[in-house]
N, C-alpha and C. Protein backbone atom coordinates (compact mmCIF):
# COMPACT_ATOMS: atom_id res chain seq x y z
N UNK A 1 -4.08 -18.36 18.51
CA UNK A 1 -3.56 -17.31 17.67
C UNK A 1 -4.08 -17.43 16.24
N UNK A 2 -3.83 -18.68 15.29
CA UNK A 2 -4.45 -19.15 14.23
C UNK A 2 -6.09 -18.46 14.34
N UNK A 3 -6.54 -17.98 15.14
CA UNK A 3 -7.78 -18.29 15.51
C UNK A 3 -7.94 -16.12 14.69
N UNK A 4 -7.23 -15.87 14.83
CA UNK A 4 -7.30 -14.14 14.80
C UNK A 4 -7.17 -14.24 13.37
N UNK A 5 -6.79 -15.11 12.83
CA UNK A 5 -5.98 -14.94 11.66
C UNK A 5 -7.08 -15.66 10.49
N UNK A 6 -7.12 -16.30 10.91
CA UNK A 6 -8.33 -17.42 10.18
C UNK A 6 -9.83 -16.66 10.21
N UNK A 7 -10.42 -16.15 11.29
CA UNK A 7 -11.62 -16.07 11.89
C UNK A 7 -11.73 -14.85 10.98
N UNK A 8 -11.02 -13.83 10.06
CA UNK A 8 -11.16 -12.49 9.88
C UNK A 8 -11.94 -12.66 8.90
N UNK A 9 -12.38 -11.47 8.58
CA UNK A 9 -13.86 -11.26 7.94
C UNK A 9 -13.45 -11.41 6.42
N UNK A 10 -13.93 -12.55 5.20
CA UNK A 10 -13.39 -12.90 3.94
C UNK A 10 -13.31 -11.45 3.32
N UNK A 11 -14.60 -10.08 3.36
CA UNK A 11 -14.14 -8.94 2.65
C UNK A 11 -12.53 -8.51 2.70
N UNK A 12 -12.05 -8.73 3.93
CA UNK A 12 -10.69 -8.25 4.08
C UNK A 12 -10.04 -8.62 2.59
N UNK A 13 -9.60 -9.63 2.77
CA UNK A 13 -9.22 -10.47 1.82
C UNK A 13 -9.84 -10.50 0.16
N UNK A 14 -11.01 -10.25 -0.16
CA UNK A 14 -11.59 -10.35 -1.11
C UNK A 14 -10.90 -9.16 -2.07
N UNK A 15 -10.47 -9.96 -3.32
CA UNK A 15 -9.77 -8.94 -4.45
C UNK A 15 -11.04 -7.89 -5.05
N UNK A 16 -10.03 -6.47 -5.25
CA UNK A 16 -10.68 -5.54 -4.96
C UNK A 16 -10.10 -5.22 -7.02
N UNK A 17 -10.09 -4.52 -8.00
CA UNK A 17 -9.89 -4.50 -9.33
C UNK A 17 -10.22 -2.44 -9.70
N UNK A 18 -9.31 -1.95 -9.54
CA UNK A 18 -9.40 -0.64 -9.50
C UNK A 18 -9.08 -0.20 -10.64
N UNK A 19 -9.69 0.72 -11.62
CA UNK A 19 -8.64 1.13 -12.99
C UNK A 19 -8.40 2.59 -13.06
N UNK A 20 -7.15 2.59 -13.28
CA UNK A 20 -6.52 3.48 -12.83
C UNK A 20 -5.78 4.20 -14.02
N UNK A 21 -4.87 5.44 -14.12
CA UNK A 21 -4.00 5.79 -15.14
C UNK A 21 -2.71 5.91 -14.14
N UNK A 22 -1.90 5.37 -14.65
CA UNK A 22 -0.48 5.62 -14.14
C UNK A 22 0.36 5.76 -15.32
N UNK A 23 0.74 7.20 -15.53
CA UNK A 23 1.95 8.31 -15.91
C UNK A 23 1.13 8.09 -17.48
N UNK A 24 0.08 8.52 -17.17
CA UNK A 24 -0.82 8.54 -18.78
C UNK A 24 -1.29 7.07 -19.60
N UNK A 25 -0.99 6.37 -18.66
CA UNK A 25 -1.79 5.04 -19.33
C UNK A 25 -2.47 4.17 -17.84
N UNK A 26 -3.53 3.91 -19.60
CA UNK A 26 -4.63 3.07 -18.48
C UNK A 26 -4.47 1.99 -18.37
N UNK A 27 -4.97 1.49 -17.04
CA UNK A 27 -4.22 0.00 -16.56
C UNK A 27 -5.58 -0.20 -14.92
N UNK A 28 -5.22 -2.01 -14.81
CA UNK A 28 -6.00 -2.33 -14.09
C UNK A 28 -5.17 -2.33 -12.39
N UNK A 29 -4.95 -2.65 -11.91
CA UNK A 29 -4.70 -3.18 -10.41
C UNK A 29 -5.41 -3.75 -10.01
N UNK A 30 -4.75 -5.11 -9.42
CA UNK A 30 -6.19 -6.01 -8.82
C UNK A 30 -5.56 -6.70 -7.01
N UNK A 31 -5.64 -6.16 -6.35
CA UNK A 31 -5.50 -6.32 -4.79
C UNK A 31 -6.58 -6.58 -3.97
N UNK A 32 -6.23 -7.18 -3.10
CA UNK A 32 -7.33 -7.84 -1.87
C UNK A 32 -7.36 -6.31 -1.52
N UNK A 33 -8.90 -6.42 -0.22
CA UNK A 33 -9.23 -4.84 -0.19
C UNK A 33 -8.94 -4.24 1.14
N UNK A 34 -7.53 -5.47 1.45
CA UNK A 34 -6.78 -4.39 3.17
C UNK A 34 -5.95 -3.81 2.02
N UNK A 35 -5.44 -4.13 1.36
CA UNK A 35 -4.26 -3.49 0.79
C UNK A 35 -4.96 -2.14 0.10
N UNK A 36 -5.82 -1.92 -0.29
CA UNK A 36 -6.24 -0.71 -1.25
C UNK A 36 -6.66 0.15 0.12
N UNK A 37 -6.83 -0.42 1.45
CA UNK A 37 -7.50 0.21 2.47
C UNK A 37 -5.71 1.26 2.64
N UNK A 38 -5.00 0.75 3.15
CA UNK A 38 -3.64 0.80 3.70
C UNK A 38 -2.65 1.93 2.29
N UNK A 39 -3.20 1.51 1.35
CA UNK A 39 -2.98 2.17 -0.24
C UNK A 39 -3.77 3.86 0.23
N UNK A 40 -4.93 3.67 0.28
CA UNK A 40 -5.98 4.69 0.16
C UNK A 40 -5.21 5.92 1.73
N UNK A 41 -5.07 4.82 2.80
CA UNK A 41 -4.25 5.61 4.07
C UNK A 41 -2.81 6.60 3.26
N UNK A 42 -1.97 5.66 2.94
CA UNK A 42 -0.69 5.71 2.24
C UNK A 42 -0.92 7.17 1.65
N UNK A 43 -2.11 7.72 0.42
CA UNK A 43 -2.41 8.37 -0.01
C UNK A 43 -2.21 9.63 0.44
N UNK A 44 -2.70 9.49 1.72
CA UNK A 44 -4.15 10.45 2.57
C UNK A 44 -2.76 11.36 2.95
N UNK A 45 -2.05 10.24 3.57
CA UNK A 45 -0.56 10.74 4.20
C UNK A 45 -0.22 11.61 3.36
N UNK A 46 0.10 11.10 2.24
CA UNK A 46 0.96 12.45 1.11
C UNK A 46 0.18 13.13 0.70
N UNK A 47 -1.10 13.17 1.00
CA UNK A 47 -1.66 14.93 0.52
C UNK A 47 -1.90 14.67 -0.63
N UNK A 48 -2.68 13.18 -1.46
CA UNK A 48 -2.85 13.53 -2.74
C UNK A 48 -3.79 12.16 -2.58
N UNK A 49 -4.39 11.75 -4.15
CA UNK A 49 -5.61 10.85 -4.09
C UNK A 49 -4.46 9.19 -4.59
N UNK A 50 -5.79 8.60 -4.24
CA UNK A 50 -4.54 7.31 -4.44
C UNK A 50 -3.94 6.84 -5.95
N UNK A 51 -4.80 6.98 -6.51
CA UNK A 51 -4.35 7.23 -8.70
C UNK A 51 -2.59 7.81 -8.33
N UNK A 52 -3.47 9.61 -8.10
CA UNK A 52 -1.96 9.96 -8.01
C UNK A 52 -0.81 9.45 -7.15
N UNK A 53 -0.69 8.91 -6.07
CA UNK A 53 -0.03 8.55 -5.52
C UNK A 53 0.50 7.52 -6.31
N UNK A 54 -0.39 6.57 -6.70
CA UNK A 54 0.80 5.21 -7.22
C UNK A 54 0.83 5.51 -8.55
N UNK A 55 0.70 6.51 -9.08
CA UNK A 55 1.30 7.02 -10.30
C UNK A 55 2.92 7.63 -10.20
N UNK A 56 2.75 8.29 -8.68
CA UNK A 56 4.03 8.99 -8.55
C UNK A 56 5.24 7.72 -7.77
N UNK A 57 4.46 6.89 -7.33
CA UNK A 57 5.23 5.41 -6.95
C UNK A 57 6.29 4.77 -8.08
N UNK A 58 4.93 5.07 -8.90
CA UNK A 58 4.86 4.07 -10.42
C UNK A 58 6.43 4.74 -10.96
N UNK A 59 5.81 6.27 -11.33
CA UNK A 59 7.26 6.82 -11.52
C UNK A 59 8.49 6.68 -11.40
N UNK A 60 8.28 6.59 -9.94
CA UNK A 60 9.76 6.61 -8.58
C UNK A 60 10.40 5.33 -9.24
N UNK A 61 9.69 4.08 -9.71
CA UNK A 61 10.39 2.93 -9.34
C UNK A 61 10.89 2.72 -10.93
N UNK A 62 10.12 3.13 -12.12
CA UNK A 62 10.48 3.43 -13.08
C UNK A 62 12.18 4.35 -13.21
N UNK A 63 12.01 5.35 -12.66
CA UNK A 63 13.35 6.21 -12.84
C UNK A 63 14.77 5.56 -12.36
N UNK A 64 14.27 4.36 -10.82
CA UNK A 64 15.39 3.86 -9.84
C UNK A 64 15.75 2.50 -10.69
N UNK A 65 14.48 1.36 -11.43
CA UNK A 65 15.10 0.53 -11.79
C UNK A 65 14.85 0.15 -12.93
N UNK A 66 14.48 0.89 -13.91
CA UNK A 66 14.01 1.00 -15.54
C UNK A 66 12.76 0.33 -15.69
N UNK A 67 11.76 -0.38 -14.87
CA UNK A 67 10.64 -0.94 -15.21
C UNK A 67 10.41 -1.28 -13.38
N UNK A 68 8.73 -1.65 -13.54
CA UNK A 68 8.26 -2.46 -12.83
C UNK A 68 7.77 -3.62 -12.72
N UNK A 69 8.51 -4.76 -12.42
CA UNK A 69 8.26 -5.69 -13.26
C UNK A 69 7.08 -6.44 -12.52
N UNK A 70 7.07 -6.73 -11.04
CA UNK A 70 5.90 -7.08 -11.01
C UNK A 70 4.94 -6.18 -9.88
N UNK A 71 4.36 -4.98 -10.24
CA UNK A 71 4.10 -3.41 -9.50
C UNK A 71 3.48 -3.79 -8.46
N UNK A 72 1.92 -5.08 -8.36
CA UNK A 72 0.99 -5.38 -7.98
C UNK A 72 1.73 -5.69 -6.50
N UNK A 73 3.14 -7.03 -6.68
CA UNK A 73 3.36 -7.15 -5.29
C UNK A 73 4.44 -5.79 -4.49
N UNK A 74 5.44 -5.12 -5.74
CA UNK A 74 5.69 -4.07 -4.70
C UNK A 74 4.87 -3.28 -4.00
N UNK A 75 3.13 -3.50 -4.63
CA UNK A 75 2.61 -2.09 -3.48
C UNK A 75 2.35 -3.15 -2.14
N UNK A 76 2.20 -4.42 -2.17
CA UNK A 76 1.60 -5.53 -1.01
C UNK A 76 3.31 -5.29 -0.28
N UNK A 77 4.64 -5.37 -0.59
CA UNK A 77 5.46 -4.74 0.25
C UNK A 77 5.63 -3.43 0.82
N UNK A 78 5.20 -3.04 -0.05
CA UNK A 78 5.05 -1.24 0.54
C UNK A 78 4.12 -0.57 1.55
N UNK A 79 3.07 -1.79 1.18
CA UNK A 79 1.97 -1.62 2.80
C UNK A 79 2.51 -2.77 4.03
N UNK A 80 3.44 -3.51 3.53
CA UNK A 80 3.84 -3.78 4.82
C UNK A 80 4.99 -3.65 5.04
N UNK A 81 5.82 -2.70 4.43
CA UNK A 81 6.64 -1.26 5.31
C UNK A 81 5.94 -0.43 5.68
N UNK A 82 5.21 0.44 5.24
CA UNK A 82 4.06 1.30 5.72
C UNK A 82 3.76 0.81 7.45
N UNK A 83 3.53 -0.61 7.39
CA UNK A 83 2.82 -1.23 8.77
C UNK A 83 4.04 -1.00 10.01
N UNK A 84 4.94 -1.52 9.28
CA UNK A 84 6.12 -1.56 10.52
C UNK A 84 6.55 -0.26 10.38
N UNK A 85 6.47 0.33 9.57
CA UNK A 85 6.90 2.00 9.92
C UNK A 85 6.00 3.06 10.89
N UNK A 86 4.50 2.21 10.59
CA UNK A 86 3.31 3.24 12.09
C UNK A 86 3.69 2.27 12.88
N UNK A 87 4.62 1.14 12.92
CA UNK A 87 4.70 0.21 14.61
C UNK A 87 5.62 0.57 15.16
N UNK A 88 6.86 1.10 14.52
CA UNK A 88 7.83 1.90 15.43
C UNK A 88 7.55 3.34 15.73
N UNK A 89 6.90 3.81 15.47
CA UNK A 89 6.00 4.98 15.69
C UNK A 89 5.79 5.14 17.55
N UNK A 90 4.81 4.60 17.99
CA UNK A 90 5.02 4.65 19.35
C UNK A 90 5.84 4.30 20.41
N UNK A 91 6.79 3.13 19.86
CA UNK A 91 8.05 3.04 20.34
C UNK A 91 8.94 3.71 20.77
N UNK A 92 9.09 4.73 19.30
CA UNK A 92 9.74 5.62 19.43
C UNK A 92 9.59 6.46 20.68
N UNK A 93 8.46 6.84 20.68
CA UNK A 93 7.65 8.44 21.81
C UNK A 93 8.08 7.62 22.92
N UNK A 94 7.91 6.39 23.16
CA UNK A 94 7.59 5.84 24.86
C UNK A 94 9.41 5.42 24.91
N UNK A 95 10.06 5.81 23.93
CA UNK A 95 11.70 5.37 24.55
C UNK A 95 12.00 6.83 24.79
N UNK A 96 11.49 7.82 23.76
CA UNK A 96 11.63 9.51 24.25
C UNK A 96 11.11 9.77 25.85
N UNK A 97 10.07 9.22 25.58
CA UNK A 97 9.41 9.86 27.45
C UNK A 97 10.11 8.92 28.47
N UNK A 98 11.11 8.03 28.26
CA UNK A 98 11.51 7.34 29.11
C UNK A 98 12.67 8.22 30.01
């Protein structure tokens, strides 16, 4: 198992440094480049480019808890809700067709 996990290709992993504007200021983001992959998906989903998207993230979390204090790892949780949210995805259909 170690073996799937270890063996994966270092780009996965390799930090990726995007600059971006979120809610009118400029700023860096610096993520390994599954996460900007899964970010860039995240995007695609809502019908908008990925800037805007984690601008409107950026927003969301601003309005719910007065700051973001550390943004970089809520988006590395947010792609892995994202993950388990497309894994109950077919679950779902194959307990419907049951």
């Amino acid at each position: 198992m170690c073996q799937m996990f270890a063996g994966q290709d270092p780009a996965r992993y390799e930090y990726v440094t995007r600059r971006l504007r979120l809610n009118k200021q400029s700023t860096s983001i610096r993520l390994e480049r599954a996460f900007w992959g899964i970010l860039d998906q995240m995007a695609a989903k809502d019908g908008c480019t990925t800037p805007a998207f984690l601008s409107k993230l950026h927003s969301e979390v601003l309005e719910q808890q007065g700051e973001a204090t550390n943004f970089t790892s809520l988006l590395r949780c947010a792609c892995t809700i994202h993950l388990g949210e497309l894994e109950q995805v077919p679950q779902e259909r194959r307990f419907a067709a049951e």
